[in-house]
C-alpha atoms as a PDB file:
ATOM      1  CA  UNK A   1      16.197   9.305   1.417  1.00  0.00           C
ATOM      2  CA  UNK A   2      14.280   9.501  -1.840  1.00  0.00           C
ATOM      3  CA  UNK A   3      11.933   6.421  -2.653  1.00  0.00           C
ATOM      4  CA  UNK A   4      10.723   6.120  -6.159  1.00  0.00           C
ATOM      5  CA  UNK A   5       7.629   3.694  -5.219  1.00  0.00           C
ATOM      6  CA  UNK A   6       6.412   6.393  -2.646  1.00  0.00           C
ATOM      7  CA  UNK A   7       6.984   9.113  -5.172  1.00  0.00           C
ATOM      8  CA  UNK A   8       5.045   7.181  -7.657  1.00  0.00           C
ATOM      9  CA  UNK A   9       2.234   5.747  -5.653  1.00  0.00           C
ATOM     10  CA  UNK A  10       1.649  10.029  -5.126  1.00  0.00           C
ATOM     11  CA  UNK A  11       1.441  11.034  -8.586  1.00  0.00           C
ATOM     12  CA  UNK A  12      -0.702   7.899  -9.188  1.00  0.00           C
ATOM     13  CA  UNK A  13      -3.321   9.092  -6.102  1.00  0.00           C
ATOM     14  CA  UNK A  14      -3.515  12.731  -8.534  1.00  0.00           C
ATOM     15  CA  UNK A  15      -0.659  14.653  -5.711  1.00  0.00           C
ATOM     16  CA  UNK A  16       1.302  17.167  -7.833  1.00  0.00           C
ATOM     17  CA  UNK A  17       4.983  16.907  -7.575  1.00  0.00           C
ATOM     18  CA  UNK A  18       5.220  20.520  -7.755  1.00  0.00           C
ATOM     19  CA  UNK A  19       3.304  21.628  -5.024  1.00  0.00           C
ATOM     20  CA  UNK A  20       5.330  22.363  -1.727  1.00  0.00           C
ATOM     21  CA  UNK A  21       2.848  20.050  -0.019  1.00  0.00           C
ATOM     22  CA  UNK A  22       3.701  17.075  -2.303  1.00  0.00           C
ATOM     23  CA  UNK A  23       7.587  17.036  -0.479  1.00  0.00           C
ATOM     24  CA  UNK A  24       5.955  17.459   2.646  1.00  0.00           C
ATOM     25  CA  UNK A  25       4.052  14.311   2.690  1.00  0.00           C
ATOM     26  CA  UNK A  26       6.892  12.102   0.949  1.00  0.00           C
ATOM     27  CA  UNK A  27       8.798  13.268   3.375  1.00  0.00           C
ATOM     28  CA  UNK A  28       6.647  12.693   6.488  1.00  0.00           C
ATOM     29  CA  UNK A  29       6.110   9.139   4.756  1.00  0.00           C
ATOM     30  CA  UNK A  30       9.653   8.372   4.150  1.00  0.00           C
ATOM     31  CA  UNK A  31      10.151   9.046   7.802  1.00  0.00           C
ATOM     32  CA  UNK A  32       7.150   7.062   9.129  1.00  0.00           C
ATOM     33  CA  UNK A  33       8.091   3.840   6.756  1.00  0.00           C
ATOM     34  CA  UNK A  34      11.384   4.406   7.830  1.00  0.00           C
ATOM     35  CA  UNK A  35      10.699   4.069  11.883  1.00  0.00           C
ATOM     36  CA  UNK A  36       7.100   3.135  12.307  1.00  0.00           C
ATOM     37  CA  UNK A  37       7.003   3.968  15.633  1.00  0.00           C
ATOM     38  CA  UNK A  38       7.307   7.758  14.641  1.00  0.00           C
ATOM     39  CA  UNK A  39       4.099   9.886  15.235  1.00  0.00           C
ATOM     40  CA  UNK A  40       2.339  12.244  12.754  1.00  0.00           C
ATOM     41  CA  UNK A  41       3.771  15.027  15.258  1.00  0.00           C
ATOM     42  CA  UNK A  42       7.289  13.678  15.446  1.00  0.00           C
ATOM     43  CA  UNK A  43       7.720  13.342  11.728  1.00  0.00           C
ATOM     44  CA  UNK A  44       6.837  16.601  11.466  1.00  0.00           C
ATOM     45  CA  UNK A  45       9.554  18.065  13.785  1.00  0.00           C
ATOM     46  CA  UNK A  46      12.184  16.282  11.652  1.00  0.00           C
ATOM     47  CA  UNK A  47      10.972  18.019   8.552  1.00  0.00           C
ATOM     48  CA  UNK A  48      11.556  20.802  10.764  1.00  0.00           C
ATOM     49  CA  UNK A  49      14.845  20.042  11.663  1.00  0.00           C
ATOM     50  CA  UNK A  50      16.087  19.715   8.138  1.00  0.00           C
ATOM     51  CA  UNK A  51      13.892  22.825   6.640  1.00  0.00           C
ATOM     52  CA  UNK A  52      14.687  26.751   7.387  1.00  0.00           C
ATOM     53  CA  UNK A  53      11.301  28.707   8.368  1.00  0.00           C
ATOM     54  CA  UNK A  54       9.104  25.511   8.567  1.00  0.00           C
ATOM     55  CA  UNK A  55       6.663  25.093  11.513  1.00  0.00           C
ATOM     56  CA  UNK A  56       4.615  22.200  11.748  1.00  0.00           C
ATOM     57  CA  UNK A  57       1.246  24.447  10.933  1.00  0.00           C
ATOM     58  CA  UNK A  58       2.894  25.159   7.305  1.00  0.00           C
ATOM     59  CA  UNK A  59       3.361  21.475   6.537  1.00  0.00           C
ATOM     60  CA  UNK A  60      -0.489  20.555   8.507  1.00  0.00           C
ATOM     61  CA  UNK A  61      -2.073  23.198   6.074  1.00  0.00           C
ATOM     62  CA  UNK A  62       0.352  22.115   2.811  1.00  0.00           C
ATOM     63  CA  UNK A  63      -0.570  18.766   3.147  1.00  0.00           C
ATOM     64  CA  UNK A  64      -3.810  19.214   3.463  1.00  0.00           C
ATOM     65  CA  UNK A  65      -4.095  21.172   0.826  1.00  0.00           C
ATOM     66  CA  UNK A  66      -3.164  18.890  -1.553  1.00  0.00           C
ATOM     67  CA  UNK A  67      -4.629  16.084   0.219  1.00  0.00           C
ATOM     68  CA  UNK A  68      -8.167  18.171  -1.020  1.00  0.00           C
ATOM     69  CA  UNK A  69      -7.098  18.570  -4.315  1.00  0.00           C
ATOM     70  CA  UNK A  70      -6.065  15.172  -5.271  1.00  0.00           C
ATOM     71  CA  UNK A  71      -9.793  14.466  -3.589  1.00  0.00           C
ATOM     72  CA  UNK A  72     -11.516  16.764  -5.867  1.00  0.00           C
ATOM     73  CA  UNK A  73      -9.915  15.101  -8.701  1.00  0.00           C
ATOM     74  CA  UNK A  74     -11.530  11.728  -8.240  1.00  0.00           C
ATOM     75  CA  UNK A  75      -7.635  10.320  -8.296  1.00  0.00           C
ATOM     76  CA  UNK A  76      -7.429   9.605  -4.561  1.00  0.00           C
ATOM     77  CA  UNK A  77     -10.025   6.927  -4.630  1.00  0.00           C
ATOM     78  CA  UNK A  78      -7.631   4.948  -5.923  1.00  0.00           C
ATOM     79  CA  UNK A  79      -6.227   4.175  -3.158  1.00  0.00           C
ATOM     80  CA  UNK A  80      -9.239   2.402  -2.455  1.00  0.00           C
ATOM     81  CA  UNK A  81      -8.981   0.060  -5.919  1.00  0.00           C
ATOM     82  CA  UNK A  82      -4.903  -0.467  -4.781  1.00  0.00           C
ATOM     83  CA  UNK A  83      -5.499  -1.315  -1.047  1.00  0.00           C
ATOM     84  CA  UNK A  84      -8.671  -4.038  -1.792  1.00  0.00           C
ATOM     85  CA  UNK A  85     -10.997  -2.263   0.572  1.00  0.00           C
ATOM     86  CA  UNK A  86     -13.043   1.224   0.761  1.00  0.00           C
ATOM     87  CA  UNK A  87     -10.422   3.644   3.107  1.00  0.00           C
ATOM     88  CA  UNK A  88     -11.693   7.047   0.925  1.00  0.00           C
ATOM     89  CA  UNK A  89     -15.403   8.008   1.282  1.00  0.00           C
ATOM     90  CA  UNK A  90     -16.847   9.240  -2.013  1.00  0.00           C
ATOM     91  CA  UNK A  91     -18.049  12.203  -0.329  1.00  0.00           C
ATOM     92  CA  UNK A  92     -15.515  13.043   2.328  1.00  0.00           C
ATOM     93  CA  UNK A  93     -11.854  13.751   2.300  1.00  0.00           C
ATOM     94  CA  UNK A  94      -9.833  12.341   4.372  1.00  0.00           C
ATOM     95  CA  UNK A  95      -8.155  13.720   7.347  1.00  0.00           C
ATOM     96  CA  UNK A  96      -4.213  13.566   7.071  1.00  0.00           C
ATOM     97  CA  UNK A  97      -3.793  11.537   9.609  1.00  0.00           C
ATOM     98  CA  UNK A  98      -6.146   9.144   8.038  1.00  0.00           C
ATOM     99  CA  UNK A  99      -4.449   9.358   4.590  1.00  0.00           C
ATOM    100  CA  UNK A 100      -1.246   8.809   5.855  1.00  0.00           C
ATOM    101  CA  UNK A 101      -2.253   5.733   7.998  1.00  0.00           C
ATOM    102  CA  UNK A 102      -3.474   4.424   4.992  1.00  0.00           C
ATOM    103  CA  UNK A 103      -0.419   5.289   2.623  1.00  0.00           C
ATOM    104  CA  UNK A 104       1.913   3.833   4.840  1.00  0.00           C
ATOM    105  CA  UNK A 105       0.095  -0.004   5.544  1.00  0.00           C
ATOM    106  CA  UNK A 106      -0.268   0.519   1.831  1.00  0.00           C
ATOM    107  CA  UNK A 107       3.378   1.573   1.515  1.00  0.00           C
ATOM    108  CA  UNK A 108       4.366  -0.985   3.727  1.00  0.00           C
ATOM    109  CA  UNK A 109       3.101  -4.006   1.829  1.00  0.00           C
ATOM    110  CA  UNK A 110       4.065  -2.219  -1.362  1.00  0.00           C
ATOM    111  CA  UNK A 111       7.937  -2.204  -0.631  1.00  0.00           C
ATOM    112  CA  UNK A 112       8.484  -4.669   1.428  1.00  0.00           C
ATOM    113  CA  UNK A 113       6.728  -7.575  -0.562  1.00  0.00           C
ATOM    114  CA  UNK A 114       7.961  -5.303  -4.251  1.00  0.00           C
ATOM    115  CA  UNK A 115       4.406  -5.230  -5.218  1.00  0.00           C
ATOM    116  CA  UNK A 116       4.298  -2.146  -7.004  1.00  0.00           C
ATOM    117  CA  UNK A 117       1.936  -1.702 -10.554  1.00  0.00           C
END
């Protein structure tokens, strides 16, 4: 399941497409959006499940990786301008738990009310 508005909403926040890390966390979104009542820990396992030599500390470390670099370029704050309220710290980077909470009430509201801009 490919969702433009999530794919978009990424590039927007500064993720690169091309980073390994950037299909990670569509992925763990699209699966999260698609059954909210999925855990960090369970979307995860079906990445696994669809992905040769994947363990869940290769996604963890993929996504965070470009979770930091999308902070260091300023582009993930905003997220903050998008959602109405201050979720990113100027000075810390989010967790991606945190992040992904965030992306998916953001996603959430996005899709299902056809907001996007």
């Amino acid at each position: 399941m490919k969702n433009k508005e999530i794919t978009d909403l990424l590039i927007s926040l500064g993720f690169k497409p091309d980073k390994v890390g950037f299909v990670y966390l569509e992925e763990v979104l699209e699966y999260i959006y698609a059954d909210p009542s999925l855990t960090l820990k369970e979307a995860y396992k079906k990445i696994i499940q669809s992905k040769e030599a994947t363990n869940r500390c290769t996604i963890d470390g993929s996504i965070r990786n470009i979770i930091r670099s999308a902070f260091d370029s300023g582009k993930l704050m905003n997220l903050n301008k998008k959602m109405g309220i201050e979720v990113i710290e100027q000075n810390d980077c989010p967790t991606n738990k945190l992040l992904i909470f965030y992306l998916i009430r953001y996603i959430q509201g996005l899709i299902d009310n056809s907001t996007f801009d």
